[in-house]
N, C-alpha and C. Protein backbone atom coordinates (compact mmCIF):
# COMPACT_ATOMS: atom_id res chain seq x y z
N UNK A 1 0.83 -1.20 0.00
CA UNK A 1 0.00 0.00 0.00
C UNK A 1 0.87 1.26 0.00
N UNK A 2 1.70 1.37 1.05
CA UNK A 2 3.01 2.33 1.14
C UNK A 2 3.74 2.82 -0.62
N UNK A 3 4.14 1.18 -1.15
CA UNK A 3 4.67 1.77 -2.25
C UNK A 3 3.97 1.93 -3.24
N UNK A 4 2.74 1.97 -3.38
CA UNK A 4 1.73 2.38 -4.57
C UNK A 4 1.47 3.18 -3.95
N UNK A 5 1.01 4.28 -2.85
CA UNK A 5 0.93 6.00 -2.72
C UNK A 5 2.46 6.28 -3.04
N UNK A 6 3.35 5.89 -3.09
CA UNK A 6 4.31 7.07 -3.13
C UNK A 6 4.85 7.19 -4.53
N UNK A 7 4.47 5.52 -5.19
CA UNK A 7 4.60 5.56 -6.69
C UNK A 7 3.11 6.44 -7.52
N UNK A 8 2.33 6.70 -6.83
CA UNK A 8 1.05 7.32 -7.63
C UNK A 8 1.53 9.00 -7.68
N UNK A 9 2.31 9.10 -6.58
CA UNK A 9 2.78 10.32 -6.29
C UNK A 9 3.94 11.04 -6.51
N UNK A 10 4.35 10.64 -6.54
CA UNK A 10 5.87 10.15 -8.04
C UNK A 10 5.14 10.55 -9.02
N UNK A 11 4.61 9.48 -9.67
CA UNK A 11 4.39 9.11 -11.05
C UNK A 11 3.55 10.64 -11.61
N UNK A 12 2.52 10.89 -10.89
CA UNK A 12 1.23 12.34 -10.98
C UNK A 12 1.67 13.18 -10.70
N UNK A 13 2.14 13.28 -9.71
CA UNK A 13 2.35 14.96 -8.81
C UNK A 13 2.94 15.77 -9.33
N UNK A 14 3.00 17.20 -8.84
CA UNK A 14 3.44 18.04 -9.32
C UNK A 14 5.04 18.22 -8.75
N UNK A 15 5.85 19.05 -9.12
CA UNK A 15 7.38 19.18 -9.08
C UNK A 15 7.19 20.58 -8.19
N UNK A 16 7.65 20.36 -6.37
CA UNK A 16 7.74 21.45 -5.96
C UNK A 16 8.93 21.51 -5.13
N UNK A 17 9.08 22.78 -4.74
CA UNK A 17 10.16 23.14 -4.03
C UNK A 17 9.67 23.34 -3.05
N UNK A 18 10.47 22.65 -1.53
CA UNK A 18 10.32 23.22 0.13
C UNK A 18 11.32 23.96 0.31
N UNK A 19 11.39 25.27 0.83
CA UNK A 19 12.87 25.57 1.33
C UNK A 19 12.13 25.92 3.34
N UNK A 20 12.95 25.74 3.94
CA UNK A 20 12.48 25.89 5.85
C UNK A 20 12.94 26.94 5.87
N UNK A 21 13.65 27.85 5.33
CA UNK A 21 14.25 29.36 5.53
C UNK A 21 14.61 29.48 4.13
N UNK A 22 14.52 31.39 4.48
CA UNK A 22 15.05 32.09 3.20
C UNK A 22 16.39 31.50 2.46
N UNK A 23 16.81 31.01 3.67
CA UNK A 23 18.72 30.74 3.16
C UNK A 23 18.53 29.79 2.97
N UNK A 24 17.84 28.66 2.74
CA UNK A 24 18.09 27.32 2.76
C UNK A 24 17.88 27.09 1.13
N UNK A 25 18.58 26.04 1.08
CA UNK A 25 18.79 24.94 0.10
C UNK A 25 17.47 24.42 -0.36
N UNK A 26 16.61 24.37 -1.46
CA UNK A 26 15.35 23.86 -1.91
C UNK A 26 15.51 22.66 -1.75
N UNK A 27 14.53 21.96 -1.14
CA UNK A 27 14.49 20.38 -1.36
C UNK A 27 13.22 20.32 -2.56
N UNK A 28 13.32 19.85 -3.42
CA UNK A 28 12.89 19.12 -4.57
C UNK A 28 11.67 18.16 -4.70
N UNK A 29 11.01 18.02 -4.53
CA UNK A 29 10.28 16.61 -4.68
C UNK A 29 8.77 16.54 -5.27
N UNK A 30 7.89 15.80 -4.92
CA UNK A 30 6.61 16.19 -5.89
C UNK A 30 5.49 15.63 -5.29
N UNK A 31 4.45 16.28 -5.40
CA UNK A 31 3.64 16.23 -4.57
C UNK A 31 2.07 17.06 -5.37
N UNK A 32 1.09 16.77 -4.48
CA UNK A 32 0.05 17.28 -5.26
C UNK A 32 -0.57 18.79 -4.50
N UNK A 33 -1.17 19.66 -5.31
CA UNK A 33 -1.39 20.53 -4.08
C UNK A 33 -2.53 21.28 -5.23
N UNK A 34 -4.00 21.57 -4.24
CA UNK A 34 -4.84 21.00 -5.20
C UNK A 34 -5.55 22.36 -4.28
N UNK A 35 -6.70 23.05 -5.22
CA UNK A 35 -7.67 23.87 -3.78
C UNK A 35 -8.59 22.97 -3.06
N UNK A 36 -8.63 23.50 -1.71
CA UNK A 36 -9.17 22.96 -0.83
C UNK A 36 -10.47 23.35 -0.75
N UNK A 37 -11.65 22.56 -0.75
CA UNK A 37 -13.13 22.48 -0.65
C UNK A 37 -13.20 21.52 0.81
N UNK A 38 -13.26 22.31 2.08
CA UNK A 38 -13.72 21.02 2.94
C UNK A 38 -14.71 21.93 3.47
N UNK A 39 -15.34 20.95 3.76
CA UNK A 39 -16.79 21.13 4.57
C UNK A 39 -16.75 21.09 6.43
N UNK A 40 -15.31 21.33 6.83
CA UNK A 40 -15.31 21.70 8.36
C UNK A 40 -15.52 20.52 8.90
N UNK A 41 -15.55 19.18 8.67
CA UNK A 41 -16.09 18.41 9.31
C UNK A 41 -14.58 17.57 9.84
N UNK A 42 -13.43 17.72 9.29
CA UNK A 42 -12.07 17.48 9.88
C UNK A 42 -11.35 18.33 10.24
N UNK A 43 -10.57 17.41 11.40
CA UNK A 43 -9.71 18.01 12.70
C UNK A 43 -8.47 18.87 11.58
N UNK A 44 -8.40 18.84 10.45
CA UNK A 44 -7.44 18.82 9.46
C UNK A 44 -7.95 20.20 9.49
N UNK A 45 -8.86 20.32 8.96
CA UNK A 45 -9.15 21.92 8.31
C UNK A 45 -10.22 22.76 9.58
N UNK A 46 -10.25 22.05 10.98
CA UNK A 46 -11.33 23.13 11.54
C UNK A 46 -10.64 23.88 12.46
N UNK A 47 -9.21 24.31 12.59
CA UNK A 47 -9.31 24.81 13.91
C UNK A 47 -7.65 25.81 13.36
N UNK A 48 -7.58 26.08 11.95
CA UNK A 48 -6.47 26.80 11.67
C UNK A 48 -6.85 27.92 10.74
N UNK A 49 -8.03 28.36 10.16
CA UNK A 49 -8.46 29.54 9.67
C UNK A 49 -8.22 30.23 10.37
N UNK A 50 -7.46 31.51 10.01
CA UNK A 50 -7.03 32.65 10.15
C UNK A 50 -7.66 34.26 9.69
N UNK A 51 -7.56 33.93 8.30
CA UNK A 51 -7.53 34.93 7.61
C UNK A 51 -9.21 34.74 6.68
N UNK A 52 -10.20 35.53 6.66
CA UNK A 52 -10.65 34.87 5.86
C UNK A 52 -10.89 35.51 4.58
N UNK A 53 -11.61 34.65 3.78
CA UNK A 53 -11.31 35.23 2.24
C UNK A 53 -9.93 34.74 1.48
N UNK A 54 -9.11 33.93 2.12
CA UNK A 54 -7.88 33.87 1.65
C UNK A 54 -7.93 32.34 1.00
N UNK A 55 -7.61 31.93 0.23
CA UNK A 55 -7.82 31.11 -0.89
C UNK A 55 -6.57 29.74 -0.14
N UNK A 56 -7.18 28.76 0.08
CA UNK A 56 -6.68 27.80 0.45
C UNK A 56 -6.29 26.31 -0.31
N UNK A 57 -5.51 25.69 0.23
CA UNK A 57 -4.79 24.93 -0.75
C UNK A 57 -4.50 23.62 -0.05
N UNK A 58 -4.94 21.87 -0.09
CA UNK A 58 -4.96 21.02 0.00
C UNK A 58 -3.05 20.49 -0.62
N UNK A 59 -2.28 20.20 0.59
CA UNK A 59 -0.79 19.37 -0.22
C UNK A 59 -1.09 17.98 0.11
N UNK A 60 -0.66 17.32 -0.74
CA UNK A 60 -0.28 15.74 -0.31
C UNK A 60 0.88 15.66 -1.40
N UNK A 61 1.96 14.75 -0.29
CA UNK A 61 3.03 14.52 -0.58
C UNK A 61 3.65 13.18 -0.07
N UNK A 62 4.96 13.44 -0.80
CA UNK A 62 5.76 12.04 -0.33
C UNK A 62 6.09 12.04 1.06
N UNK A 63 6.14 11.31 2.41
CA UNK A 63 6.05 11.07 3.51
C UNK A 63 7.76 11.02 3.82
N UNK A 64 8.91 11.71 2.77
CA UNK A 64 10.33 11.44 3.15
C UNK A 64 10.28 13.05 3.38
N UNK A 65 9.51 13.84 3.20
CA UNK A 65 9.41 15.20 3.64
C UNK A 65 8.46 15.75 4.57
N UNK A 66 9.05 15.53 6.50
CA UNK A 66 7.75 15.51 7.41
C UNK A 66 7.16 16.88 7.42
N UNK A 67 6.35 17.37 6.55
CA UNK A 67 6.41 19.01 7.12
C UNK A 67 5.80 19.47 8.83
N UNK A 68 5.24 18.16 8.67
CA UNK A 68 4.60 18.16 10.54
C UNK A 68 5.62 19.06 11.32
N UNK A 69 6.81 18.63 11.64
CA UNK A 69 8.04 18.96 11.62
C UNK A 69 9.02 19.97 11.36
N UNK A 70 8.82 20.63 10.14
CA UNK A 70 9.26 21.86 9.61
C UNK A 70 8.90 23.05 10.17
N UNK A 71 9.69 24.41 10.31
CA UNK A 71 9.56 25.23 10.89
C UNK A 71 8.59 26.18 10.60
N UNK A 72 7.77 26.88 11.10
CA UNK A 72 6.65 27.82 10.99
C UNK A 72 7.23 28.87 9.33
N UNK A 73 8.39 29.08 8.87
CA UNK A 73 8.95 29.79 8.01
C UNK A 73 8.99 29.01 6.41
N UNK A 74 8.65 27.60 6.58
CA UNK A 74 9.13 27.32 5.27
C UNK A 74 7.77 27.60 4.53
N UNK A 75 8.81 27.72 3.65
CA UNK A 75 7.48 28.16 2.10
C UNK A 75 7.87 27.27 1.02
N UNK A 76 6.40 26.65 0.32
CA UNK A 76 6.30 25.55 -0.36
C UNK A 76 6.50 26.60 -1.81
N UNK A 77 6.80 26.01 -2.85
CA UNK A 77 6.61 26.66 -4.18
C UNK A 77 6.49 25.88 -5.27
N UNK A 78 5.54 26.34 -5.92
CA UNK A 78 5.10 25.40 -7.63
C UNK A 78 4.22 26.20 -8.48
N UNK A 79 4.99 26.07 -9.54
CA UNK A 79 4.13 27.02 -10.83
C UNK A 79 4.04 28.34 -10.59
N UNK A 80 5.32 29.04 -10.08
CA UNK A 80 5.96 30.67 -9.52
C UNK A 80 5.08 30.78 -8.46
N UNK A 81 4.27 30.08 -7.80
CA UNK A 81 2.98 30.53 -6.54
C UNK A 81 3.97 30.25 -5.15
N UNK A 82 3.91 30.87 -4.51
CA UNK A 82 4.52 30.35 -2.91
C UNK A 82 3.83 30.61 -1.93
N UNK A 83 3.62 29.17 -1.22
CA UNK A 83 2.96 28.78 -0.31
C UNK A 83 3.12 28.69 1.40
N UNK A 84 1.96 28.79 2.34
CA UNK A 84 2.86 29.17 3.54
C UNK A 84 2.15 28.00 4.23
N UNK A 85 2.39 27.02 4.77
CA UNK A 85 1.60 26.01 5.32
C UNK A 85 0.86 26.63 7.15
N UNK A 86 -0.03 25.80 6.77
CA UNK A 86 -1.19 26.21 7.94
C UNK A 86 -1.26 25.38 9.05
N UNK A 87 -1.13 23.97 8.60
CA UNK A 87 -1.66 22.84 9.13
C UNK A 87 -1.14 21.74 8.65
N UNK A 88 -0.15 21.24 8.76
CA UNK A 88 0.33 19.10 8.51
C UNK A 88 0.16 18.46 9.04
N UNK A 89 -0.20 17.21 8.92
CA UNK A 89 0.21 15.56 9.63
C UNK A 89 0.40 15.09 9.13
N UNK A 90 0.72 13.80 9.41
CA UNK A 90 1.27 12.11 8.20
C UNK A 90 -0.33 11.94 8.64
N UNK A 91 -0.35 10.67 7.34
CA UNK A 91 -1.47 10.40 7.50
C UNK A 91 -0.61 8.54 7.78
N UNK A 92 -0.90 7.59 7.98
CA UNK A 92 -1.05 6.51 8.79
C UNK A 92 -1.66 5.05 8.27
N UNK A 93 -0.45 4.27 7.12
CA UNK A 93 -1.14 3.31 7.32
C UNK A 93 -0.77 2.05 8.54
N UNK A 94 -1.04 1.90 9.33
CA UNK A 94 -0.37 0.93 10.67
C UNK A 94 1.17 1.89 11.14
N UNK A 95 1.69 1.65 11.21
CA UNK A 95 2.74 1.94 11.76
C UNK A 95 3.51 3.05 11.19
N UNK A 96 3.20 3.09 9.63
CA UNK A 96 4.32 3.38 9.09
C UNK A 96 3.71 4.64 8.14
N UNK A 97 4.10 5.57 7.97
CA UNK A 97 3.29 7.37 6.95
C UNK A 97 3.04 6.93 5.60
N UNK A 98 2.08 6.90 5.49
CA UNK A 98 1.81 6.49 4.29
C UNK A 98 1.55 8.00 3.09
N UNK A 99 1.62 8.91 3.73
CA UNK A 99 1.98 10.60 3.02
C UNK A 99 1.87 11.68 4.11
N UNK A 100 2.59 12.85 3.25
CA UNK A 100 1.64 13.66 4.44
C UNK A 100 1.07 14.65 3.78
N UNK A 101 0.03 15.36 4.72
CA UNK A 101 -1.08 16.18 3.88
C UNK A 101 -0.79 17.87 4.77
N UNK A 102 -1.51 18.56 4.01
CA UNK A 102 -1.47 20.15 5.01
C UNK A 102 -2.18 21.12 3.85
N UNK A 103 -2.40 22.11 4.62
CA UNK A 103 -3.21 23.09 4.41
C UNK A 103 -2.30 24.30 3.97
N UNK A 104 -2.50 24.46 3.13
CA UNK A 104 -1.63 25.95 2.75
C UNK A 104 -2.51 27.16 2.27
N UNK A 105 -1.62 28.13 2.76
CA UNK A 105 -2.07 29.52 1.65
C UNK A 105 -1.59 30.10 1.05
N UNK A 106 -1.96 30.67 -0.08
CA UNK A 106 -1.00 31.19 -1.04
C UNK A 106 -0.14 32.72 -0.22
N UNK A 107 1.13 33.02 -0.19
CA UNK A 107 1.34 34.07 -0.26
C UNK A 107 0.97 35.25 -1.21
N UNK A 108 1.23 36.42 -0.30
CA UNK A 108 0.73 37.91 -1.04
C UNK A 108 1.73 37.95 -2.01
């Protein structure tokens, strides 16, 4: 199961850049990042709106990049747009991350 999400995600996704600071080194990898339509009914999207009116953005990615983890500063980037994450977790098949997902917003 593990290696068919990360080969679907590979294979589809889009080509983005993480950097955790201005100075840092881009990490590379690919991932999907899609607008977000949720209906409030997950712990995922109910308790990190901020801003409103601001146009939100669904990531799922390869699980070798924890953004759970990453510092409040990194900014995601794909297709010249840069992104500021809101909200991550892995998501969980048994033991082991089977991706991880988060909430982004576009920067001004």
């Amino acid at each position: 199961m593990i290696s068919e999400a990360n080969s679907l995600i590979k294979k589809y996704g889009q080509t983005v850049s993480i950097k955790k600071t201005a100075l840092s080194d881009p990490e590379i990898t690919k991932a999907f990042i899609q607008p977000l339509r949720s209906d409030y009914q997950s712990n995922l999207y109910g308790d990190y709106i901020e801003t409103e009116g601001v146009e939100q953005f669904l990531y799922i990615g390869l699980p070798n990049h924890n953004l759970p983890d990453y510092p409040n500063t990194t900014r995601i980037t794909f297709s010249n747009q840069t992104y500021t994450i809101k909200k991550a977790e892995n998501v969980y098949f048994g033991e082991n991350v089977l991706y991880v997902r988060a909430v982004l917003e576009k920067d001004s």
